[in-house]
C-alpha atoms as a PDB file:
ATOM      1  CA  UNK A   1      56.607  84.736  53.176  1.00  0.00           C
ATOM      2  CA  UNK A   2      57.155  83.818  56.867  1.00  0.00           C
ATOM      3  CA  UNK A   3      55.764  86.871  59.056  1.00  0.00           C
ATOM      4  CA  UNK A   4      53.346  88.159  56.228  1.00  0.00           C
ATOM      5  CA  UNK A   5      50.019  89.592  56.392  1.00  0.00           C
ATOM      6  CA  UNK A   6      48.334  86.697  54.457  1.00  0.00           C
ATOM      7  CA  UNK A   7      50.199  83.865  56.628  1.00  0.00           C
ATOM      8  CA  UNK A   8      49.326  85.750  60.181  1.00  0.00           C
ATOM      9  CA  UNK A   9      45.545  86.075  59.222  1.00  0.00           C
ATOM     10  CA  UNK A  10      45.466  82.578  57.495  1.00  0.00           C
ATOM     11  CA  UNK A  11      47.076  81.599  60.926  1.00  0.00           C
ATOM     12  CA  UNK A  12      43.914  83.551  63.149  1.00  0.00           C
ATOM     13  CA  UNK A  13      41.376  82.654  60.950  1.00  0.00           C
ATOM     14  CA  UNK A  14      41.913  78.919  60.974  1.00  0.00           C
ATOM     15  CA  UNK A  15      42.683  79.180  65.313  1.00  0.00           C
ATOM     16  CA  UNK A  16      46.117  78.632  64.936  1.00  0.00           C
ATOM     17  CA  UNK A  17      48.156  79.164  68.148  1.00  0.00           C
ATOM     18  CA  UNK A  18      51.420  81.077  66.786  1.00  0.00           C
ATOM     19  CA  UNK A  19      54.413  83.134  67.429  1.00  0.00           C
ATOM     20  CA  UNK A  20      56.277  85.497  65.139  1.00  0.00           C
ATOM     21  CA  UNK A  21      60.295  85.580  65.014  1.00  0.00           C
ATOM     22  CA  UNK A  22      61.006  89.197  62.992  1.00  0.00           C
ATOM     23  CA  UNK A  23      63.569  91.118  62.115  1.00  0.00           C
ATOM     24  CA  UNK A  24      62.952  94.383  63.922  1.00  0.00           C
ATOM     25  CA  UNK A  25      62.995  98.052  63.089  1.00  0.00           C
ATOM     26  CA  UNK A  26      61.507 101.458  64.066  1.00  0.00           C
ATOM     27  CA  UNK A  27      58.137 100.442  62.736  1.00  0.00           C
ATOM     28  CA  UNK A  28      57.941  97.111  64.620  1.00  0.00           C
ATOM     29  CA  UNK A  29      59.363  98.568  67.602  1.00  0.00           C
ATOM     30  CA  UNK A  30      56.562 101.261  67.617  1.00  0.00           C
ATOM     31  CA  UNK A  31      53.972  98.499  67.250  1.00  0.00           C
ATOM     32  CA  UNK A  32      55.030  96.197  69.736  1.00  0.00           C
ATOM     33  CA  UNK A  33      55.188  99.479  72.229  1.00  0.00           C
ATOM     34  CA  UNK A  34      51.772 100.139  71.376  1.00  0.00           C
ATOM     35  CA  UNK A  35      50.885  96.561  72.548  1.00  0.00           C
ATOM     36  CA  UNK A  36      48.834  96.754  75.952  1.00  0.00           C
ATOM     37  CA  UNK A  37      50.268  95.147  78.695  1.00  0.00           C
ATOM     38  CA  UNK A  38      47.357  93.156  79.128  1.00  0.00           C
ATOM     39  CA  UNK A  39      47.207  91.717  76.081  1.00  0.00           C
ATOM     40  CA  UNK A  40      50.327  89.884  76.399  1.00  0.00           C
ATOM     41  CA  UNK A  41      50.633  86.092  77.064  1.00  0.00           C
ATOM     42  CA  UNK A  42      53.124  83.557  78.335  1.00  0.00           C
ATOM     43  CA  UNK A  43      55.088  81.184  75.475  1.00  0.00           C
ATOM     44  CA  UNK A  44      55.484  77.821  76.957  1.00  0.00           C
ATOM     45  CA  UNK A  45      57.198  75.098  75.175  1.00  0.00           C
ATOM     46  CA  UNK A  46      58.471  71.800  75.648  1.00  0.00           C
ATOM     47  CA  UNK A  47      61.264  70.303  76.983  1.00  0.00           C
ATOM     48  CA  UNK A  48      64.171  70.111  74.145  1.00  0.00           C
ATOM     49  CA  UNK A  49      65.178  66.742  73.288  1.00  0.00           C
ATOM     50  CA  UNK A  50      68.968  66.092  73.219  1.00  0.00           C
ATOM     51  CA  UNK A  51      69.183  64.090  69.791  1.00  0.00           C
ATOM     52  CA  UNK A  52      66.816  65.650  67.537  1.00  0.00           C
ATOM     53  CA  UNK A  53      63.464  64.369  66.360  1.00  0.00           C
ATOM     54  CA  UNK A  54      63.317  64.188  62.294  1.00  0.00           C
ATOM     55  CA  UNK A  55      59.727  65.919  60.940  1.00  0.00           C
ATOM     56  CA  UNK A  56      59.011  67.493  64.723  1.00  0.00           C
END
């Protein structure tokens, strides 16, 4: 279900800041070329933590 339709519009709709992590192929390649340069934006994230953090 991750990556659908339904979960990246529920995810726009509600304001959700999100990425995507896909599998790619000729049709994904062809949409992310037809992306404008423009419309790109920088992913920050935080630092890692060396011993992991349970329900983070």
């Amino acid at each position: 279900m991750f990556g659908t339709k339904k979960v990246i519009t529920t995810c726009i709709q509600r304001g959700a800041e999100f990425s995507l992590s896909i599998s790619r192929n000729k049709r994904i390649n062809a949409a992310i070329a037809a992306i404008d340069e423009a419309a790109w934006t920088r992913c920050t994230t935080r630092a890692r933590s060396k011993t992991p953090t349970p329900g983070r």
